[in-house]
C-alpha atoms as a PDB file:
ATOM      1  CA  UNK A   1     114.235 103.394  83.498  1.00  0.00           C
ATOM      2  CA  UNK A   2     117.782 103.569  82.944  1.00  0.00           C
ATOM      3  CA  UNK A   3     118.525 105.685  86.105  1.00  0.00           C
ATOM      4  CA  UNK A   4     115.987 103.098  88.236  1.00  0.00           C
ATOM      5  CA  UNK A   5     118.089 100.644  87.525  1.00  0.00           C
ATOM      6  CA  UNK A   6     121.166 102.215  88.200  1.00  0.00           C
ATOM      7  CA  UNK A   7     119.343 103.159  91.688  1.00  0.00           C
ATOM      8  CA  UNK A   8     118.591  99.809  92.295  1.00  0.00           C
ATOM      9  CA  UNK A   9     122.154  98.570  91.694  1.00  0.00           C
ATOM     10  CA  UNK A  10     123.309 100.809  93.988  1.00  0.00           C
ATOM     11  CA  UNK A  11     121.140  99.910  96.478  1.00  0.00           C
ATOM     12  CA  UNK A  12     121.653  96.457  96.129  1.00  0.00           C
ATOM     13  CA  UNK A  13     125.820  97.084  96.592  1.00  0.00           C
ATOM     14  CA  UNK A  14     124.772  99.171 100.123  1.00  0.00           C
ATOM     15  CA  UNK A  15     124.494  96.326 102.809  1.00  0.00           C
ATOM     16  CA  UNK A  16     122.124  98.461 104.924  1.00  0.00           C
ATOM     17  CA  UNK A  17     119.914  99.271 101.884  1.00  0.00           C
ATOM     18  CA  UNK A  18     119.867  95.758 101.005  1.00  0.00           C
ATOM     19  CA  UNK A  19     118.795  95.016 104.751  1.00  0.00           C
ATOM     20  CA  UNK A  20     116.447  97.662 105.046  1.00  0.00           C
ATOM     21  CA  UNK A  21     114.666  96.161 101.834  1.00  0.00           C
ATOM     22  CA  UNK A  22     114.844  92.908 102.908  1.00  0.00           C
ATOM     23  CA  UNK A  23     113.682  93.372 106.311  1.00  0.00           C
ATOM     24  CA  UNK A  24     110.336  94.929 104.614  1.00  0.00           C
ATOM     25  CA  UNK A  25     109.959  91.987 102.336  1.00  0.00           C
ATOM     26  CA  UNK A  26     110.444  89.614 105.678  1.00  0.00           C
ATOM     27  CA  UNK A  27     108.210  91.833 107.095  1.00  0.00           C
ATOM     28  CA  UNK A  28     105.671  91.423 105.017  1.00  0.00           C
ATOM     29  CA  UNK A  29     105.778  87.057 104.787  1.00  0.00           C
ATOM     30  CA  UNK A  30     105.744  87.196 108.519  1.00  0.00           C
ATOM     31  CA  UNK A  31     102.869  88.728 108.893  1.00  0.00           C
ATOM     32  CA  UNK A  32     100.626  87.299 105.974  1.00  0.00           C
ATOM     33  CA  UNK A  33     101.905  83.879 106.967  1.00  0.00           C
ATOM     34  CA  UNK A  34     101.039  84.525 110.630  1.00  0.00           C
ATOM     35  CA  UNK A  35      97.607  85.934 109.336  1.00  0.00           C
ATOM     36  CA  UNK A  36      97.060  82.609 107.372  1.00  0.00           C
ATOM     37  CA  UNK A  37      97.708  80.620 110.827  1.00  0.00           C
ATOM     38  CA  UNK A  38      95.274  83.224 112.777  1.00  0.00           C
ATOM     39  CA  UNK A  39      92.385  82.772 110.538  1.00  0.00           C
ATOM     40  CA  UNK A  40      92.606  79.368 110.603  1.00  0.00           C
ATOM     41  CA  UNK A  41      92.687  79.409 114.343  1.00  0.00           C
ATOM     42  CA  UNK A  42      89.551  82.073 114.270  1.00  0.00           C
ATOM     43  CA  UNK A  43      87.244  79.528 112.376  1.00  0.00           C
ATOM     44  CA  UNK A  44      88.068  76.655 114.122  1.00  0.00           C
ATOM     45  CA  UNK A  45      86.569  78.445 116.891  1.00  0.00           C
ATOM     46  CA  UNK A  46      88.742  78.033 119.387  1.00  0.00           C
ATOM     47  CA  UNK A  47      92.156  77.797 120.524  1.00  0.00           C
ATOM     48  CA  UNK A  48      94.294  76.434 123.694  1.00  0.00           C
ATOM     49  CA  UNK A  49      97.980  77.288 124.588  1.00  0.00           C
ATOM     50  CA  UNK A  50      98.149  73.801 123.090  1.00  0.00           C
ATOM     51  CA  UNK A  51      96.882  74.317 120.110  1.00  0.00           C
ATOM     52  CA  UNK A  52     100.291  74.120 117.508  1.00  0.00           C
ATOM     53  CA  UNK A  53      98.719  76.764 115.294  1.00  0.00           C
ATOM     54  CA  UNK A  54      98.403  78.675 118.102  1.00  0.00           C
ATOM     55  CA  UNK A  55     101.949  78.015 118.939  1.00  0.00           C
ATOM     56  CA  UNK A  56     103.240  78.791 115.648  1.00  0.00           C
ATOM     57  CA  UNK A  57     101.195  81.909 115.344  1.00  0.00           C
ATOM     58  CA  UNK A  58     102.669  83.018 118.776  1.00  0.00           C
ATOM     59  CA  UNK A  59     106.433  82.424 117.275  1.00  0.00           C
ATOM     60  CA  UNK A  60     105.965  84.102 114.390  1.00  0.00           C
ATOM     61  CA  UNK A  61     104.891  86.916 116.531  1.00  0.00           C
ATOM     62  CA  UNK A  62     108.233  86.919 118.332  1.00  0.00           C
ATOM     63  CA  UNK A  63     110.370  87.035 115.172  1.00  0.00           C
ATOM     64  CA  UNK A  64     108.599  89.822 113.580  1.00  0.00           C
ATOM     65  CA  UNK A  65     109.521  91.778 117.020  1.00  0.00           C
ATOM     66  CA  UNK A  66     113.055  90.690 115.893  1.00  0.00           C
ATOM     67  CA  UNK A  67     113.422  91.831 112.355  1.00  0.00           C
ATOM     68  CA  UNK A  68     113.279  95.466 113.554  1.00  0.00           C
ATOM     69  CA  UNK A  69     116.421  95.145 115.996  1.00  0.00           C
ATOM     70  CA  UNK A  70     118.094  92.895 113.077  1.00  0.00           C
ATOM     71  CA  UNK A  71     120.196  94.301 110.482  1.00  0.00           C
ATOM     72  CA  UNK A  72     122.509  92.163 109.537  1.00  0.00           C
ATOM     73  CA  UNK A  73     121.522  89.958 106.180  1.00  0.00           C
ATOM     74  CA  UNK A  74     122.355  86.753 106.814  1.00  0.00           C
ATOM     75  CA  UNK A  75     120.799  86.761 110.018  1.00  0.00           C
ATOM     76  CA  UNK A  76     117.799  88.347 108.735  1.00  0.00           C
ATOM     77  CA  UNK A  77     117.664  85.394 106.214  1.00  0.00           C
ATOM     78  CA  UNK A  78     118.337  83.123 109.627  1.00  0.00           C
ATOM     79  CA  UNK A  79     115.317  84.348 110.994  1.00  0.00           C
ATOM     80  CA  UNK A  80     112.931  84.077 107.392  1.00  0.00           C
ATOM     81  CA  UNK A  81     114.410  80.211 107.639  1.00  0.00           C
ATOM     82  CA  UNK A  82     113.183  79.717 110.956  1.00  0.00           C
ATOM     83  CA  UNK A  83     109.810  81.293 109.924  1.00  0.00           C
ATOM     84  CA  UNK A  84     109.275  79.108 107.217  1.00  0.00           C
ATOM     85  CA  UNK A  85     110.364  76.091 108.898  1.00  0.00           C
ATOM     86  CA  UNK A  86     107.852  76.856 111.565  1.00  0.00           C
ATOM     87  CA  UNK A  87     105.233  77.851 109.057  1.00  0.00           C
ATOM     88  CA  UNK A  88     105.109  74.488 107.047  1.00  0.00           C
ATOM     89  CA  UNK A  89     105.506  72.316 109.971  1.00  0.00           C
ATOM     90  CA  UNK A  90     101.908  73.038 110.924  1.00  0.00           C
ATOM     91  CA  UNK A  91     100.824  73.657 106.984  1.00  0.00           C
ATOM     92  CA  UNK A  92      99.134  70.224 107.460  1.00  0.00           C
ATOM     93  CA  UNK A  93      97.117  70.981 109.995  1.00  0.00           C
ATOM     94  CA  UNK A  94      95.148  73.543 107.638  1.00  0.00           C
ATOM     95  CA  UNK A  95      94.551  70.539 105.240  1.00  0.00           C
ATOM     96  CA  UNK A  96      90.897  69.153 106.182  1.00  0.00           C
ATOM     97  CA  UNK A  97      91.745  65.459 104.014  1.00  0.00           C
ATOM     98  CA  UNK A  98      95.479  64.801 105.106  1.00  0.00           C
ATOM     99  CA  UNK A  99      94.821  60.921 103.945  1.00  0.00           C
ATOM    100  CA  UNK A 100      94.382  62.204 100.294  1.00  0.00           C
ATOM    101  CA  UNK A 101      96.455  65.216 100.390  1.00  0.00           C
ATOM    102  CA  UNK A 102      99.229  64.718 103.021  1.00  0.00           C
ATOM    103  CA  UNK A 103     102.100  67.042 103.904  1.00  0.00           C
ATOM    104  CA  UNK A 104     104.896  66.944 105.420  1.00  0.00           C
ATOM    105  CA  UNK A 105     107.226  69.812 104.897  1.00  0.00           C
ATOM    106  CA  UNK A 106     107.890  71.627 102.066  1.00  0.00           C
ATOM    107  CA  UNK A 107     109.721  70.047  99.558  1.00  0.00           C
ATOM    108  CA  UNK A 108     110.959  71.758  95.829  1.00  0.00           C
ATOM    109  CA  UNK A 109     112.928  70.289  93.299  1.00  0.00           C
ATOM    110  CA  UNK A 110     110.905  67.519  92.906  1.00  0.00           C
ATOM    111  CA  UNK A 111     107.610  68.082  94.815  1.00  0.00           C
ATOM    112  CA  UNK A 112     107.156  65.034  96.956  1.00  0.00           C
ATOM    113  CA  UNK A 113     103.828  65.380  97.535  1.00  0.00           C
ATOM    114  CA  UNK A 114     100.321  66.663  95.941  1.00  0.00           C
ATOM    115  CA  UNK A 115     100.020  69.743  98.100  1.00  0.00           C
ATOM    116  CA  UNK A 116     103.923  70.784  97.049  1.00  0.00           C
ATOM    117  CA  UNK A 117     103.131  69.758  93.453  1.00  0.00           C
ATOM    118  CA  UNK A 118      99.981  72.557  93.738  1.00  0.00           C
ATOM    119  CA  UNK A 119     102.230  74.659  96.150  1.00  0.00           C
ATOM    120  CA  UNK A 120     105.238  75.020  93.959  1.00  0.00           C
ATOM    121  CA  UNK A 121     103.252  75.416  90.149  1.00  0.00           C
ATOM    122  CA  UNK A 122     101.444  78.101  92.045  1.00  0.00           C
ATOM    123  CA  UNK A 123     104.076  79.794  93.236  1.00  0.00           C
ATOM    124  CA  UNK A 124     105.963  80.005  89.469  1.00  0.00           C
ATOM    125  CA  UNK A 125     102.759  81.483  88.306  1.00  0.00           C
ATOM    126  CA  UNK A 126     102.980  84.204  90.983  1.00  0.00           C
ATOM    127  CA  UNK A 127     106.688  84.321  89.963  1.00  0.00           C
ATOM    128  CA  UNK A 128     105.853  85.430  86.601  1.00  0.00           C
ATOM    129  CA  UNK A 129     103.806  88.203  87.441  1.00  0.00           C
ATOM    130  CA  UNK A 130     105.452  89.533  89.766  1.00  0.00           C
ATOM    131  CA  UNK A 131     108.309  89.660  87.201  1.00  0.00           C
ATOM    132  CA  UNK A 132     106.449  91.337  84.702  1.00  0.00           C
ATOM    133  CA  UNK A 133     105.383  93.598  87.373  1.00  0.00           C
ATOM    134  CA  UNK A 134     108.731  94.628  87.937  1.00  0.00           C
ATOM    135  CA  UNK A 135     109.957  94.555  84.775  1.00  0.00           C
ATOM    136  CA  UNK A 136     106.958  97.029  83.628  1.00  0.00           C
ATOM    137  CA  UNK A 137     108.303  99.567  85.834  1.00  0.00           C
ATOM    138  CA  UNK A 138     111.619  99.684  84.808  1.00  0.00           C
ATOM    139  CA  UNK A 139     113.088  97.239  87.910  1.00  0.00           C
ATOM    140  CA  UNK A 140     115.947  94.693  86.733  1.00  0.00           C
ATOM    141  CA  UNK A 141     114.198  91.225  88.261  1.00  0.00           C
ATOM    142  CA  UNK A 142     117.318  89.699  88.646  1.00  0.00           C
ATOM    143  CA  UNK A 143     118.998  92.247  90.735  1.00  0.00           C
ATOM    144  CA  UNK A 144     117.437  91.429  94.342  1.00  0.00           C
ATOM    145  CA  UNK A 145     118.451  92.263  98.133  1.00  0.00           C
ATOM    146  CA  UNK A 146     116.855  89.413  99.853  1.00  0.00           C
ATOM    147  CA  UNK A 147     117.688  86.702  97.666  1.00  0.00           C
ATOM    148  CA  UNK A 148     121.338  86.250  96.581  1.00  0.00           C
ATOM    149  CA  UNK A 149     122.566  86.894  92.597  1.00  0.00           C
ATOM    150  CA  UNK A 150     122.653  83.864  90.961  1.00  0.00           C
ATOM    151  CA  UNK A 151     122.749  83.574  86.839  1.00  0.00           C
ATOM    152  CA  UNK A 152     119.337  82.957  85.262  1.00  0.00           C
ATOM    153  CA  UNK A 153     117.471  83.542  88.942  1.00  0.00           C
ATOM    154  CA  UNK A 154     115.277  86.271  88.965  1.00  0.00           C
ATOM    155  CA  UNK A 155     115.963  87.342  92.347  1.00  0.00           C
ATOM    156  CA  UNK A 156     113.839  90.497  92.406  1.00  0.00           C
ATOM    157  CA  UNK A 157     111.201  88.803  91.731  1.00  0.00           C
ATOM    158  CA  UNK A 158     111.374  86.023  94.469  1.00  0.00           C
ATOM    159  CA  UNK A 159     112.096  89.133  97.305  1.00  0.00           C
ATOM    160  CA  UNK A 160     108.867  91.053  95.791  1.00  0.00           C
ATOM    161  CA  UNK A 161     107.411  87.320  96.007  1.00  0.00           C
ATOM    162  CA  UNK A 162     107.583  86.367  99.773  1.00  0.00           C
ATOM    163  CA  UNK A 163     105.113  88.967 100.839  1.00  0.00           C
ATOM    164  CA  UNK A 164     102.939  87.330  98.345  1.00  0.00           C
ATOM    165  CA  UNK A 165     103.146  83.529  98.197  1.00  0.00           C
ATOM    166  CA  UNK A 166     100.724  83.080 101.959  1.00  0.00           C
ATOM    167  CA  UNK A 167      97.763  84.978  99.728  1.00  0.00           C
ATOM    168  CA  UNK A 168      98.119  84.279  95.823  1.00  0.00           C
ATOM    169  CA  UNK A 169      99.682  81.053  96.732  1.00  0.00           C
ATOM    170  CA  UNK A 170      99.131  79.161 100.245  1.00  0.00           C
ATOM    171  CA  UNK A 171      95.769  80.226 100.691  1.00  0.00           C
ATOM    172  CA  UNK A 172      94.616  79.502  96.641  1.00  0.00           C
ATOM    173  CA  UNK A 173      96.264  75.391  97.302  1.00  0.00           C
ATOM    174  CA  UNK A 174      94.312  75.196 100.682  1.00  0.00           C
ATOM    175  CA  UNK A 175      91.067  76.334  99.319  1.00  0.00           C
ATOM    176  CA  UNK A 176      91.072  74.033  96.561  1.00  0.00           C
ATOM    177  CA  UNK A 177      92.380  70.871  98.448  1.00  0.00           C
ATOM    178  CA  UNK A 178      89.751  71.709 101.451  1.00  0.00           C
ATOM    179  CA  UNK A 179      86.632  72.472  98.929  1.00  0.00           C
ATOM    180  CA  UNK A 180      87.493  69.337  96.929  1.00  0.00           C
ATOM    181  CA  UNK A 181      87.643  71.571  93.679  1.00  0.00           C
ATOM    182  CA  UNK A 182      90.907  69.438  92.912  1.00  0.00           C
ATOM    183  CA  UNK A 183      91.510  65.280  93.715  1.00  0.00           C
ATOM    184  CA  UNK A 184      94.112  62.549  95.149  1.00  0.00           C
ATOM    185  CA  UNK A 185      93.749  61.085  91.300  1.00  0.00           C
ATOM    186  CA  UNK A 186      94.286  64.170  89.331  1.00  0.00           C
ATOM    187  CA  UNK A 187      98.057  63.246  90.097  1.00  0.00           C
ATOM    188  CA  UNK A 188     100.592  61.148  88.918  1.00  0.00           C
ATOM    189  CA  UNK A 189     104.197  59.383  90.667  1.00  0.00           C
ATOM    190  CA  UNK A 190     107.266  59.106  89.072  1.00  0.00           C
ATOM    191  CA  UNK A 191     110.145  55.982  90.416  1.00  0.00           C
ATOM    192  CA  UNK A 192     111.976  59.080  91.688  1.00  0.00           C
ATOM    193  CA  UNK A 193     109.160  60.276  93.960  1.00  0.00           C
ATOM    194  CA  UNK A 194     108.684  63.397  92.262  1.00  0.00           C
ATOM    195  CA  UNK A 195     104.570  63.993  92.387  1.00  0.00           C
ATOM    196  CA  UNK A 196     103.277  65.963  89.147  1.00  0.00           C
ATOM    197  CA  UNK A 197      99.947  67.277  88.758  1.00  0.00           C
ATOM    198  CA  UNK A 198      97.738  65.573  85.759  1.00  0.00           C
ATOM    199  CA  UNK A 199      96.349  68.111  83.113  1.00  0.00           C
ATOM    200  CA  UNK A 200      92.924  68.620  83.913  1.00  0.00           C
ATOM    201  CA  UNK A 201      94.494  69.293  87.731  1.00  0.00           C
ATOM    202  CA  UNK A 202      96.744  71.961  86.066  1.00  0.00           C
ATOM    203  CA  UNK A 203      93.720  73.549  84.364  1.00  0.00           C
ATOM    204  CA  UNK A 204      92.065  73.322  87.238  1.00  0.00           C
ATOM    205  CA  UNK A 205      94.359  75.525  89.274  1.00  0.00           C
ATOM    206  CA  UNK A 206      95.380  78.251  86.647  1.00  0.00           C
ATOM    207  CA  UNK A 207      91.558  78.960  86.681  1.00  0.00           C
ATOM    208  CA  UNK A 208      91.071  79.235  90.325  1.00  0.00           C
ATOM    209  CA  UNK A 209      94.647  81.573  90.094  1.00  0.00           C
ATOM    210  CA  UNK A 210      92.408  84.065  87.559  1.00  0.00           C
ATOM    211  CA  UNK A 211      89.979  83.901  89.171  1.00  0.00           C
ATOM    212  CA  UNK A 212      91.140  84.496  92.569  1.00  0.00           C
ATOM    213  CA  UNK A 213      93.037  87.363  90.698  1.00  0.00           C
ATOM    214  CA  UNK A 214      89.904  89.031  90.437  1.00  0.00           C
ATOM    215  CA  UNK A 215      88.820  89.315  93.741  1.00  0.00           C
ATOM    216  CA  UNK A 216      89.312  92.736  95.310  1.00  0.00           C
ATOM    217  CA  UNK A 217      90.363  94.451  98.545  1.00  0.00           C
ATOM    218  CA  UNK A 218      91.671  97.522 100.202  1.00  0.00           C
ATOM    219  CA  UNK A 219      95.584  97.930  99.803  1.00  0.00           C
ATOM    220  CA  UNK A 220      96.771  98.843 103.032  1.00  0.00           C
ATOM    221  CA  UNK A 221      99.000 101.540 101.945  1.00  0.00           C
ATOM    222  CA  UNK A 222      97.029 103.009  99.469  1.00  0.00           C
ATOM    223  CA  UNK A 223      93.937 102.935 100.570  1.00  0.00           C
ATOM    224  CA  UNK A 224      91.880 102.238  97.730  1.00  0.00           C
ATOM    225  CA  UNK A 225      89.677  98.816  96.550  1.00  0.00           C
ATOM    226  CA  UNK A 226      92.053  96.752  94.157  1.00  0.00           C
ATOM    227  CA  UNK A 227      91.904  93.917  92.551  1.00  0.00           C
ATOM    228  CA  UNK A 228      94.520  90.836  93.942  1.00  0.00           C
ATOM    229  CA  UNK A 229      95.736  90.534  90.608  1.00  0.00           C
ATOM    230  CA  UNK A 230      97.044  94.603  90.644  1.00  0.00           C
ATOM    231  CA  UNK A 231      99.073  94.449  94.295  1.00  0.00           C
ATOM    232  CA  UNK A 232     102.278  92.523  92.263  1.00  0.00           C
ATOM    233  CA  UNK A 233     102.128  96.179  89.980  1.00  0.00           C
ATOM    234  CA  UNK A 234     101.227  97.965  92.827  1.00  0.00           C
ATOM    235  CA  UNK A 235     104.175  96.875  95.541  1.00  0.00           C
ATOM    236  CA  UNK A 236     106.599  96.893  92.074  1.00  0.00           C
ATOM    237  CA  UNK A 237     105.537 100.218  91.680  1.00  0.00           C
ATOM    238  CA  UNK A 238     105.901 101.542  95.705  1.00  0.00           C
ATOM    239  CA  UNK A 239     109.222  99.666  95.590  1.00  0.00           C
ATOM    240  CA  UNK A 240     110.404 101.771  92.379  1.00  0.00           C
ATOM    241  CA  UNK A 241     109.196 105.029  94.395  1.00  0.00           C
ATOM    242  CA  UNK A 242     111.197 103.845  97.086  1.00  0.00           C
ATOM    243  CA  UNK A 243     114.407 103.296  94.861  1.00  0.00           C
ATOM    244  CA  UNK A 244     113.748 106.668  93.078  1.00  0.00           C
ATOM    245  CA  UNK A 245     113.978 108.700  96.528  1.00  0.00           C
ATOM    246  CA  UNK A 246     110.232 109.618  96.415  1.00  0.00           C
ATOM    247  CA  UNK A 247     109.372 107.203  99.393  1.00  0.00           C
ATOM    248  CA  UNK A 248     111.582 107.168 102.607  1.00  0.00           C
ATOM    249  CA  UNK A 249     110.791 103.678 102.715  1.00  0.00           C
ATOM    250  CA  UNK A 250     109.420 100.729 101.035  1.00  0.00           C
ATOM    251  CA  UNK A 251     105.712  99.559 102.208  1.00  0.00           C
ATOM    252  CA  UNK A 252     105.376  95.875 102.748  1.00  0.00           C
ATOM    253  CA  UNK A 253     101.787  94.625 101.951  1.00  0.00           C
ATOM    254  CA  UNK A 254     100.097  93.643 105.018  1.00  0.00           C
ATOM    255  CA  UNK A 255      97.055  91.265 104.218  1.00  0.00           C
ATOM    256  CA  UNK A 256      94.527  91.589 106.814  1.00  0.00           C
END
């Protein structure tokens, strides 16, 4: 463990390490975010040139062409802003009740809406395992290549995270808004704005997170039928392989 993390420092001081990393973790968000948009599209049923899904799909498209001829970080970190930005301006067109849940953009410290409120208490539980993950195979959390240093952020974690959030996280707030497993009252305003869920809302969503944990599927590097809960281990482990020499490069996970 000792000489992992000595790898990983070392790695983090190389520029074009850290951009090689964080051009797999982009990589990764990209793709699973542009898969989110292109299932949606698929059951809908159809789709026009129109169609802003469609348009944001086709985008996102363009700028994973662009992270391979990109090696520079802060313009790699340009192009995961303009991904995101064009991501969650169409978020709210997944939403089947906008009245009751509406959205628009994403907003963090406080949530301003429910589907942030769900959005950003799903992504700290994600957060935490994917921290554990990392921690459990020797990999300092806070030492990260995408994300800047910063004391008491757990940078790591949030790099290993964007590849993540569209499945554990998007995908588990959409379900439960769109199957009405969760409702407008299970939350409560503050004067500042800030939208918190209620307790039995809270519950609510740390059991869907288990049990959407336990669903399984093939990893795409591996090859073999996981469960959803094991790919934060799994890509914690790949990226320790890739730190230790024993893989030429880190595998994003592609969610298909």
């Amino acid at each position: 463990n000792v000489l992992l993390r000595r790898a990983q420092y070392r790695s983090a001081d190389d520029q074009a390490a850290s951009a090689d990393l964080a051009r797999g973790f982009l990589a990764g968000k990209l793709s699973n975010t542009r898969a989110v948009l292109r299932r949606a599209i698929r059951d809908a049923g159809s789709a026009n040139a129109s169609d802003p899904l469609l348009r944001a799909a086709d985008r996102l498209r363009l700028l994973i062409r662009k992270l391979a001829s990109t090696h520079d970080l802060d313009a790699l970190r340009g192009i995961e802003g303009e991904a995101g930005a064009r991501y969650f301006s169409v978020f709210h067109e997944l939403i089947r009740d906008p009245d009751s849940f509406p959205f628009r953009g994403r907003s963090k410290r406080p949530p301003l809406d429910r589907v942030n409120a769900m959005l950003s208490f799903v992504y700290s539980l994600l957060g935490h395992d994917v921290a554990s993950a990392l921690a459990g195979v020797g990999l300092d959390p806070a030492v990260g290549f995408l994300h800047r240093d910063r004391p008491g952020r757990e940078s790591l974690a949030l790099d290993l995270m964007e590849e993540l959030r569209p499945i554990l996280g998007d995908r588990l707030v959409l379900t439960l808004i769109n199957r009405q497993q969760v409702s407008a009252d299970g939350f409560r305003c503050t004067e500042t704005g800030a939208v918190w869920m209620g307790d039995d809302t809270r519950r609510t969503v740390i059991t869907a997170y288990q049990k959407r944990k336990k669903e399984e599927l093939t990893h795409p590097f591996l090859g073999e039928r996981v469960s959803m809960g094991l790919v934060p281990h799994l890509q914690a482990r790949l990226l320790a392989r890739h730190l230790r020499g024993d893989l030429d490069a880190y595998p994003p996970f592609f969610w298909k």
